[in-house]
N, C-alpha and C. Protein backbone atom coordinates (compact mmCIF):
# COMPACT_ATOMS: atom_id res chain seq x y z
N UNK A 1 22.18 2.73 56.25
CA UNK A 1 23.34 3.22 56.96
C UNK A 1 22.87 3.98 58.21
N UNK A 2 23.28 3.54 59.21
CA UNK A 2 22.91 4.25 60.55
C UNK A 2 24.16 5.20 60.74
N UNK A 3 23.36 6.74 60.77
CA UNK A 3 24.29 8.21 61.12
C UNK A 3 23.67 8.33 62.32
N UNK A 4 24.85 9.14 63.18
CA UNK A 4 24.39 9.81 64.44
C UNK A 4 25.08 10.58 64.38
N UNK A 5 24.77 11.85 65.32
CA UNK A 5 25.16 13.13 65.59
C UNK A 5 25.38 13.22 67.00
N UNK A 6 26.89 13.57 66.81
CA UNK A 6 27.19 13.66 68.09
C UNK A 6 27.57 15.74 68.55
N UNK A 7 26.35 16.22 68.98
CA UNK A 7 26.83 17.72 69.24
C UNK A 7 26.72 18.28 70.60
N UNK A 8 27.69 19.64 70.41
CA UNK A 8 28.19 19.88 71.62
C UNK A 8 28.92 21.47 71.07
N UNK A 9 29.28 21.85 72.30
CA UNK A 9 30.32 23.29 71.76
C UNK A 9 31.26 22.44 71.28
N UNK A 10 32.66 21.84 72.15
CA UNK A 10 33.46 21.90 72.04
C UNK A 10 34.65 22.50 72.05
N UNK A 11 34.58 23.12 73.52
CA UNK A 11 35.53 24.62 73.77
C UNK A 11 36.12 24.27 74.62
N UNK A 12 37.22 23.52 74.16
CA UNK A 12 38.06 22.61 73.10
C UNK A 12 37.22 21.53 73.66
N UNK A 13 37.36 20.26 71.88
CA UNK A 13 37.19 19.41 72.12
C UNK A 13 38.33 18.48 73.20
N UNK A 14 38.04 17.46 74.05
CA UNK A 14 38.93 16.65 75.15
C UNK A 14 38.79 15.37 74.00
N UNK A 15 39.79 14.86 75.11
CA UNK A 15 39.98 13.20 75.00
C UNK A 15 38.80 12.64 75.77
N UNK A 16 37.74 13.03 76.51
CA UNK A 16 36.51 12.37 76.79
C UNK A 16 35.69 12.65 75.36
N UNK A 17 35.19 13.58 74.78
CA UNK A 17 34.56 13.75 73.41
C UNK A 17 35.51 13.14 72.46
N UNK A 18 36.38 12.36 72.49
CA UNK A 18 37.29 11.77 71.57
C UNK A 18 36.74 10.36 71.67
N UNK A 19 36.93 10.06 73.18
CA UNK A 19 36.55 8.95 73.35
C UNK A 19 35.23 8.65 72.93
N UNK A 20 34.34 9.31 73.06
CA UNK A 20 32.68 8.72 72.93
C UNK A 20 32.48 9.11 70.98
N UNK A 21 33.31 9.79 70.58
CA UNK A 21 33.06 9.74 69.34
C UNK A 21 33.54 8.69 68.22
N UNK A 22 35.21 7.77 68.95
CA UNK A 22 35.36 6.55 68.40
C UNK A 22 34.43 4.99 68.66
N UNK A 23 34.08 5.43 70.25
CA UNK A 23 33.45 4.02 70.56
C UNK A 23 32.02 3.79 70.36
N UNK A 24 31.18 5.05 69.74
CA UNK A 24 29.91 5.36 68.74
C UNK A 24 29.95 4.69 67.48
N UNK A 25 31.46 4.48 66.97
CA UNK A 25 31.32 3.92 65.42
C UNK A 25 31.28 2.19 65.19
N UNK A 26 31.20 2.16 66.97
CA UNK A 26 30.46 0.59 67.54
C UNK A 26 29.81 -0.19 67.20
N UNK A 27 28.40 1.47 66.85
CA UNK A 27 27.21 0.68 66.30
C UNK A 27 26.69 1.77 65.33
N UNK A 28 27.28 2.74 64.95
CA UNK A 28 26.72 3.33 63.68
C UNK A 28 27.85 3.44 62.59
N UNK A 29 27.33 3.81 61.24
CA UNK A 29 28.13 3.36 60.35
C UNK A 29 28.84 5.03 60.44
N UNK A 30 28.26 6.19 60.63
CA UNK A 30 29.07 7.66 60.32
C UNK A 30 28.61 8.30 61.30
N UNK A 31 29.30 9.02 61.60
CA UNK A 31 29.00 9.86 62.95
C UNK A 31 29.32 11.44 62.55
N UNK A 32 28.48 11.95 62.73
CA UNK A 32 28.71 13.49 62.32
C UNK A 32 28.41 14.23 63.15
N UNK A 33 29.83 14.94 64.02
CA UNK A 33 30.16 15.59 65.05
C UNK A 33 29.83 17.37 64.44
N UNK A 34 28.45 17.40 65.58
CA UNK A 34 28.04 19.25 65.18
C UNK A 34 28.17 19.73 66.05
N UNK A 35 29.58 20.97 65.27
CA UNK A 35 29.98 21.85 66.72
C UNK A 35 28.85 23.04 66.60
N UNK A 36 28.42 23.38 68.12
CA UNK A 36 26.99 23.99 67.79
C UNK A 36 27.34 25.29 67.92
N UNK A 37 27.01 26.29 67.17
CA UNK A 37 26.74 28.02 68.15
C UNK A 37 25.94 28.02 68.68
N UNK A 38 26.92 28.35 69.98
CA UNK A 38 25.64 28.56 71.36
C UNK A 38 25.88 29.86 71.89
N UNK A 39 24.61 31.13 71.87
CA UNK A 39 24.57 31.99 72.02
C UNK A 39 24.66 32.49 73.04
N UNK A 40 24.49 31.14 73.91
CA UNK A 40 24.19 31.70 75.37
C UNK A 40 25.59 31.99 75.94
N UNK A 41 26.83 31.00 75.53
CA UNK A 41 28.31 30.85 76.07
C UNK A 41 29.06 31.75 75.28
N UNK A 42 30.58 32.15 75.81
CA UNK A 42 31.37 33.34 75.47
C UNK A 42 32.20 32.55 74.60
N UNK A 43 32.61 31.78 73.62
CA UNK A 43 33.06 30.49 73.34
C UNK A 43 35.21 31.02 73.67
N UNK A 44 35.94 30.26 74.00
CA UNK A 44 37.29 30.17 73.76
C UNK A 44 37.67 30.84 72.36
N UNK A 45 37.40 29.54 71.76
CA UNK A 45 37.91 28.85 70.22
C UNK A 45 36.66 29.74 69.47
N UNK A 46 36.78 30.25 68.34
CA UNK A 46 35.91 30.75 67.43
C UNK A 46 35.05 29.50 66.61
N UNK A 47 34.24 29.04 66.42
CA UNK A 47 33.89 27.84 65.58
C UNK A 47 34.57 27.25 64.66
N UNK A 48 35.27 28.26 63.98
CA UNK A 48 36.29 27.70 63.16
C UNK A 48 37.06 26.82 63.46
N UNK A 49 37.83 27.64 64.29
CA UNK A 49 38.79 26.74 65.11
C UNK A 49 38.74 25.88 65.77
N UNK A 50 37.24 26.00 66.34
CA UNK A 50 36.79 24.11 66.84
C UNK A 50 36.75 23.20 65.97
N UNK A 51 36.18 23.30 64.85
CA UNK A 51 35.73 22.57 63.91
C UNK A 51 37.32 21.99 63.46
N UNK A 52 38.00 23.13 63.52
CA UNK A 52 40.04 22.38 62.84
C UNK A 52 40.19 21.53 63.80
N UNK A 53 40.11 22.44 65.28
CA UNK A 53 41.03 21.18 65.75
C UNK A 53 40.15 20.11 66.38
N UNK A 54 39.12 19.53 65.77
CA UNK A 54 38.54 18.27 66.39
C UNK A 54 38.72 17.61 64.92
N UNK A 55 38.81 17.63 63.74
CA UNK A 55 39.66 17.67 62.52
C UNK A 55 40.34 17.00 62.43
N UNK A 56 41.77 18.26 63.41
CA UNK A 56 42.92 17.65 63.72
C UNK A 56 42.76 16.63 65.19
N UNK A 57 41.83 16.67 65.84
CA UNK A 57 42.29 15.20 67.01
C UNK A 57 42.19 14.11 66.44
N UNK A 58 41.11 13.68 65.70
CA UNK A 58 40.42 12.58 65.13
C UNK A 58 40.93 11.78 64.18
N UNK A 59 41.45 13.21 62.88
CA UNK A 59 42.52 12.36 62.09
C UNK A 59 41.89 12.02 60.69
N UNK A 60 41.77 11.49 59.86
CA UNK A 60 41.00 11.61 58.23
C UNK A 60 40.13 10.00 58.80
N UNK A 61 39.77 9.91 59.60
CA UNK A 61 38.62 8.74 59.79
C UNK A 61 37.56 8.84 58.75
N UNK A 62 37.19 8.34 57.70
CA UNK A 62 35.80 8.86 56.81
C UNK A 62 34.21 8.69 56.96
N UNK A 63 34.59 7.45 58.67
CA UNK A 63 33.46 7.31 59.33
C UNK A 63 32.72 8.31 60.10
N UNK A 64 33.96 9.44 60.22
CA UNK A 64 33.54 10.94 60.73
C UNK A 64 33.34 11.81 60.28
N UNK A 65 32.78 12.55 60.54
CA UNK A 65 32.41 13.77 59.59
C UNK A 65 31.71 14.96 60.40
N UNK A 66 32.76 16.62 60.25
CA UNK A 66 32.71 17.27 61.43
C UNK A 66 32.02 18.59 60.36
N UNK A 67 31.63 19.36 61.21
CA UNK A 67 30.45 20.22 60.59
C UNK A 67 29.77 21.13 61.93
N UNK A 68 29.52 22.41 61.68
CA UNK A 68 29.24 23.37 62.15
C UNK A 68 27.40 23.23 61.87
N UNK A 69 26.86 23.94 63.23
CA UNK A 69 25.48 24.10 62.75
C UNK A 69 24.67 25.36 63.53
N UNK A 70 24.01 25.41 63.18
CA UNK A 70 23.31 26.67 64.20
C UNK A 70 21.52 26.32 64.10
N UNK A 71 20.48 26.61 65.03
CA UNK A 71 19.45 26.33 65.47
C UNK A 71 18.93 25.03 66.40
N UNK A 72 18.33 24.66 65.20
CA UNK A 72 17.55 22.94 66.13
C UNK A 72 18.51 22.11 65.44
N UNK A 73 18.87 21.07 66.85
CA UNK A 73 19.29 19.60 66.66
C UNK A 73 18.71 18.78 65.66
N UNK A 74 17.46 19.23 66.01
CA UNK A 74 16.45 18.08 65.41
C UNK A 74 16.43 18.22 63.59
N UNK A 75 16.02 19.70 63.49
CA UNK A 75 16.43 20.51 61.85
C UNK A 75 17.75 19.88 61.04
N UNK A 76 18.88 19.57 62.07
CA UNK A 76 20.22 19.39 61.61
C UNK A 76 19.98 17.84 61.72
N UNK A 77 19.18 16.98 62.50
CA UNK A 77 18.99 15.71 62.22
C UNK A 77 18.63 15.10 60.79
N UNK A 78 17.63 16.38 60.44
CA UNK A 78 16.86 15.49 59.31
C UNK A 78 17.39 15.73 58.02
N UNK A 79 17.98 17.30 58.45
CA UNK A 79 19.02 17.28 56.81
C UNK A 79 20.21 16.62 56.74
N UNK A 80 20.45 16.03 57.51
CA UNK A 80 21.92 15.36 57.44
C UNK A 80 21.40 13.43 57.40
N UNK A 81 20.02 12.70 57.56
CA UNK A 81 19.60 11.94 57.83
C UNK A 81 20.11 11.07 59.08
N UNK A 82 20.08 11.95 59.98
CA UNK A 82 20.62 11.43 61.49
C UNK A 82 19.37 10.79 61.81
N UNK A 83 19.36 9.61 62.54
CA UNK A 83 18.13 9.07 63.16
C UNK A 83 18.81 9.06 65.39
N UNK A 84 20.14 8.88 65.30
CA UNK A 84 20.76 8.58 66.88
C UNK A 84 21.33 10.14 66.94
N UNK A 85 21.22 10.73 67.86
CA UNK A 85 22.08 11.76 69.00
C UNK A 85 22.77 11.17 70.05
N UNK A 86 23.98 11.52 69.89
CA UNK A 86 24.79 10.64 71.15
C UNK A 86 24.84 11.91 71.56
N UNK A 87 24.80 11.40 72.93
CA UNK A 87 25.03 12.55 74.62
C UNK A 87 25.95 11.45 75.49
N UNK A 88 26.80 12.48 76.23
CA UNK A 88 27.43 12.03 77.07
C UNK A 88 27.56 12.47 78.46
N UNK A 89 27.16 11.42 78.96
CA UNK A 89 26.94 11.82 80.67
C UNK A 89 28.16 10.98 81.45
N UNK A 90 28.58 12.61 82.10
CA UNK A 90 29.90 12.48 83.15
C UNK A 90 29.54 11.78 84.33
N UNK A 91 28.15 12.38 85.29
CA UNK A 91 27.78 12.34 86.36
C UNK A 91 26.03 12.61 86.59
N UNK A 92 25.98 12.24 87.74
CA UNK A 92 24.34 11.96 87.91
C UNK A 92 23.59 13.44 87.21
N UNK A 93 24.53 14.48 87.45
CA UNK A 93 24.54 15.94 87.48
C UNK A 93 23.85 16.38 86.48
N UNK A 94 24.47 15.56 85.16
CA UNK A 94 24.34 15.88 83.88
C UNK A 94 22.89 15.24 83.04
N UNK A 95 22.67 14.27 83.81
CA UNK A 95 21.08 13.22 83.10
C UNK A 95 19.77 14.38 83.45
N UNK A 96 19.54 15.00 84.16
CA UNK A 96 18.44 16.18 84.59
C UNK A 96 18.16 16.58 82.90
N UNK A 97 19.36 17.00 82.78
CA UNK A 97 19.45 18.51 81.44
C UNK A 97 19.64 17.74 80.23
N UNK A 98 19.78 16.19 80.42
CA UNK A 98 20.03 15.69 78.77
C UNK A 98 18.85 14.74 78.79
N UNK A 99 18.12 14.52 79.67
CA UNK A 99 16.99 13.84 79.98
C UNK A 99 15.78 14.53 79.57
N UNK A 100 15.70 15.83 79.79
CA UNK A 100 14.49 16.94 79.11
C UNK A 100 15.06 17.50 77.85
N UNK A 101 16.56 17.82 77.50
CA UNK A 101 16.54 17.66 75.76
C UNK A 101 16.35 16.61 75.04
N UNK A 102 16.42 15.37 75.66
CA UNK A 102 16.15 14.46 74.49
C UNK A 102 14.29 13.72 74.88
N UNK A 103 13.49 14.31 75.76
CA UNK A 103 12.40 14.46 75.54
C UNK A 103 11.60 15.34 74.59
N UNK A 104 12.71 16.49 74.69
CA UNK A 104 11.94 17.85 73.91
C UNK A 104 12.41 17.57 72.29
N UNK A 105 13.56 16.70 71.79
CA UNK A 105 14.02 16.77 70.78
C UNK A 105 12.66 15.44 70.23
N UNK A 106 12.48 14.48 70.90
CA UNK A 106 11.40 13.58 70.33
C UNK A 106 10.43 13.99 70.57
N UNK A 107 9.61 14.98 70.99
CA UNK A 107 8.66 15.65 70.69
C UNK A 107 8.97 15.89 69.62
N UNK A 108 10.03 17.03 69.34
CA UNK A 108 10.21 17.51 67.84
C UNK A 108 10.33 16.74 66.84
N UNK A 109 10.83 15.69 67.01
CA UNK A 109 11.06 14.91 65.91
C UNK A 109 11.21 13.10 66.53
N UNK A 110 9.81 12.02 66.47
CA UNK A 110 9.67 11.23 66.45
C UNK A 110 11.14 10.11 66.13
N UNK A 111 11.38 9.95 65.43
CA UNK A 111 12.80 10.00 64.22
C UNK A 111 14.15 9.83 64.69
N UNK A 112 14.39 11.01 65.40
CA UNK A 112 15.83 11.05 66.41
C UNK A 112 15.55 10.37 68.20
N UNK A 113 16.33 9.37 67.87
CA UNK A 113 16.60 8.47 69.39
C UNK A 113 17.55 9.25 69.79
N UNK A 114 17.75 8.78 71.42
CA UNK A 114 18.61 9.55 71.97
C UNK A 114 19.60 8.38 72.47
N UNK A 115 21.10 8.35 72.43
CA UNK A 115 21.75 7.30 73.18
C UNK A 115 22.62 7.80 74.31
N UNK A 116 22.54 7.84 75.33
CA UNK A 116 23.31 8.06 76.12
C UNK A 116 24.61 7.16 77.10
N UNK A 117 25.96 7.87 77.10
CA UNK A 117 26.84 6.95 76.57
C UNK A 117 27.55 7.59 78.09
N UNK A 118 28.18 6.85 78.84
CA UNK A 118 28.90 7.11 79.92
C UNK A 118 30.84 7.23 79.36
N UNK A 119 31.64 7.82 79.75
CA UNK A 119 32.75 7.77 79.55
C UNK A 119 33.88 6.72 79.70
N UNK A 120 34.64 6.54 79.14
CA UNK A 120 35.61 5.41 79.83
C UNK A 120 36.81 6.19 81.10
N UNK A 121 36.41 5.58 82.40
CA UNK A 121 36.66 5.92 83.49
C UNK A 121 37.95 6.90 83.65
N UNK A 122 38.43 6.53 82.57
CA UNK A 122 39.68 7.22 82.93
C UNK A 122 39.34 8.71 82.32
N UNK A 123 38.31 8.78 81.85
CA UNK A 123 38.12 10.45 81.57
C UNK A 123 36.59 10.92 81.86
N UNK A 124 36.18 10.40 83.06
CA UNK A 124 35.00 10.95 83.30
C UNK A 124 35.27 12.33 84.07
N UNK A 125 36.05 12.48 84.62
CA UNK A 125 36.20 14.04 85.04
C UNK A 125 36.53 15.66 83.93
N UNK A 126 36.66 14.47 82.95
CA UNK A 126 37.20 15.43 81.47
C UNK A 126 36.04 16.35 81.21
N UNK A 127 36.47 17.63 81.56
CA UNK A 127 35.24 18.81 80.71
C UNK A 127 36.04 19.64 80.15
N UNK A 128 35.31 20.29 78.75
CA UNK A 128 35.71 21.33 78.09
C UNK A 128 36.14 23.09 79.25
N UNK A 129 35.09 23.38 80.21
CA UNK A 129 35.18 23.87 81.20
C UNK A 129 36.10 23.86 82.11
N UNK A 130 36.53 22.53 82.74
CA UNK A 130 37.86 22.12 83.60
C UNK A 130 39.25 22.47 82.61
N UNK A 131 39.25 22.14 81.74
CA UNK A 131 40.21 22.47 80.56
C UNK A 131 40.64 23.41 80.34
N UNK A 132 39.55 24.16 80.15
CA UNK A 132 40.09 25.82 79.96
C UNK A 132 40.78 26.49 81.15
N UNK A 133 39.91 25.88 82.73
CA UNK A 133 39.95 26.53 83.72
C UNK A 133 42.08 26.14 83.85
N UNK A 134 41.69 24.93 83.57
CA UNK A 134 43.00 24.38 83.60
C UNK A 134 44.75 25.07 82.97
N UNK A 135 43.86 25.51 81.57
CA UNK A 135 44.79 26.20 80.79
C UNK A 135 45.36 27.37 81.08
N UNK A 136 43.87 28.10 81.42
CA UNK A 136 44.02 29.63 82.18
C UNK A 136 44.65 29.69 83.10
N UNK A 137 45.47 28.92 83.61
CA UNK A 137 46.04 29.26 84.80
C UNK A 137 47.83 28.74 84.41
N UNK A 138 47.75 28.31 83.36
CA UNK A 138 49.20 27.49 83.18
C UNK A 138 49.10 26.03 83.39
N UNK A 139 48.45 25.48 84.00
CA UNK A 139 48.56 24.08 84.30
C UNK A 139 48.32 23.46 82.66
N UNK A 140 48.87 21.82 83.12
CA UNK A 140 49.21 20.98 82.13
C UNK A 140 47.51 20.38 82.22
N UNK A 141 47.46 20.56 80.38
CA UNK A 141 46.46 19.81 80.12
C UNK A 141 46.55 18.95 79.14
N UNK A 142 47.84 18.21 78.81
CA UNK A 142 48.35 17.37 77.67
C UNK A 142 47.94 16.22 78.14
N UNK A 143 47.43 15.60 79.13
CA UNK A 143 47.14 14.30 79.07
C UNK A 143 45.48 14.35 78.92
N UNK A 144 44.74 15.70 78.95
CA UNK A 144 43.28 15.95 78.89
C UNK A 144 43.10 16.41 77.29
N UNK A 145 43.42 16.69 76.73
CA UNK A 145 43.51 16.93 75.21
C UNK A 145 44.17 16.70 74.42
N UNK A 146 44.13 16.59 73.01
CA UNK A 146 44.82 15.77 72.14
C UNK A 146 46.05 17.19 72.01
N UNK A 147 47.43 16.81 71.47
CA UNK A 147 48.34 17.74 71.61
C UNK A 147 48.06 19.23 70.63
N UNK A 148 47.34 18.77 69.61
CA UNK A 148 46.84 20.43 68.86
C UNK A 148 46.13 21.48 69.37
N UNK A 149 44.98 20.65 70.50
CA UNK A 149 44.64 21.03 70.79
C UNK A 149 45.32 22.21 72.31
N UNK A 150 45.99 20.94 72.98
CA UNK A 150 47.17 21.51 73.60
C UNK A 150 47.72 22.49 73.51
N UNK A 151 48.41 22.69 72.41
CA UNK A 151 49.10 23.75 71.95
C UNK A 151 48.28 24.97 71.27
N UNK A 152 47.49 24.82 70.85
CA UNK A 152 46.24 25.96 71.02
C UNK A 152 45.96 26.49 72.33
N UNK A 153 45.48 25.49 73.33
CA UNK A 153 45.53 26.26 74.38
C UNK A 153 46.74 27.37 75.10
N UNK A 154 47.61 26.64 75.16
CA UNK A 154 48.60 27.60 75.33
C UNK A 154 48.90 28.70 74.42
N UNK A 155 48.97 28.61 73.28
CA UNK A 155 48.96 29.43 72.60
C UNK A 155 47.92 30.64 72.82
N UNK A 156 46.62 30.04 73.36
CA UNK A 156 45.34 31.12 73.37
C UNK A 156 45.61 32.18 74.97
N UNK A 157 46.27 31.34 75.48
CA UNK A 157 46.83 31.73 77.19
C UNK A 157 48.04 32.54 76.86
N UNK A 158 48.50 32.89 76.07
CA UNK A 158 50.03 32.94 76.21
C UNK A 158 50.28 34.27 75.68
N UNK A 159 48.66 34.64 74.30
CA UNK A 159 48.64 35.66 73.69
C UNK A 159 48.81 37.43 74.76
N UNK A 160 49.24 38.26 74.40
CA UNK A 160 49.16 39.05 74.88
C UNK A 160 47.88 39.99 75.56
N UNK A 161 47.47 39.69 76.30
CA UNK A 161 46.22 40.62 76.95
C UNK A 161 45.05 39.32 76.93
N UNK A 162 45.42 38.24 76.94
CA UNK A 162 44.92 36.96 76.88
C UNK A 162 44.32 36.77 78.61
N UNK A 163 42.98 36.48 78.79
CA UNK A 163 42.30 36.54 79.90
C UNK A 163 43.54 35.24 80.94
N UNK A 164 43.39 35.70 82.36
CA UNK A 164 44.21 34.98 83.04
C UNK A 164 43.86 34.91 84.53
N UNK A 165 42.43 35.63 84.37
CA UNK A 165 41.53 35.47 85.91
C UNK A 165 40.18 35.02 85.20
């Protein structure tokens, strides 16, 4: 059975990480989406709540399978028997920084290939980043995220003393 891991924050997951996580089950049999803690970012969504609502975008698929992780990719490769990491590149911008992690991750681990997967056009401008920026301000982001997610956002905008610069 070929698993891959597809990880990322996910602050909020989009309909571009929607997209590359259905058209992955292309060529692997389970795909196990790890929302990562990343220490370095202020996250939106608490992990929890990423982990629900990419959950809730996706839907009871059993080819998926969503899961929280913290440290090395590579650590979370081998206990989960991942051999593929899917990455997704928006723009030329993005191959620099996924080009030296997935050198440094096969250093670490022989084992994990790297696949790198371009978007379907109609959501290559889709970032978790644009999204928020999007939300924070009131603008519509229902055609950029699945509607739970949607409505989380607003909801996270809407709260009282809720950041708005």
């Amino acid at each position: 059975m070929a698993i891959a891991i597809y990880a990322g924050s996910f602050d909020p997951v989009t309909r571009g990480h929607e997209d590359l996580m259905w058209r992955s089950l292309t060529f692997v049999d389970k795909l196990i989406v790890a929302v990562a803690v990343n220490s370095a970012k202020q996250p939106l969504f608490t992990i929890g709540e990423r982990v629900s609502l990419i959950r809730d975008s996706i839907g009871n698929d059993p080819r998926i399978e969503v899961r929280e992780f913290n440290g090395l990719l590579v650590d979370f490769a081998r206990a989960v028997g991942a051999t593929l990491s899917i990455r997704g590149l928006r723009a030329v911008a993005d191959f620099e920084y996924e080009y030296q992690m997935a050198l440094m991750n096969r250093h670490l681990n022989a084992e994990l290939e790297t696949v790198f997967m371009v978007p379907s056009i109609d959501r290559t401008y889709v970032s978790s980043s644009v999204v928020r920026e999007v939300a924070r301000y009131g603008g519509n982001t229902s055609g950029l995220v699945h509607p739970v997610v949607d409505a989380a956002l607003r909801a996270r905008f809407n709260e009282p003393g809720a950041a708005t610069s």
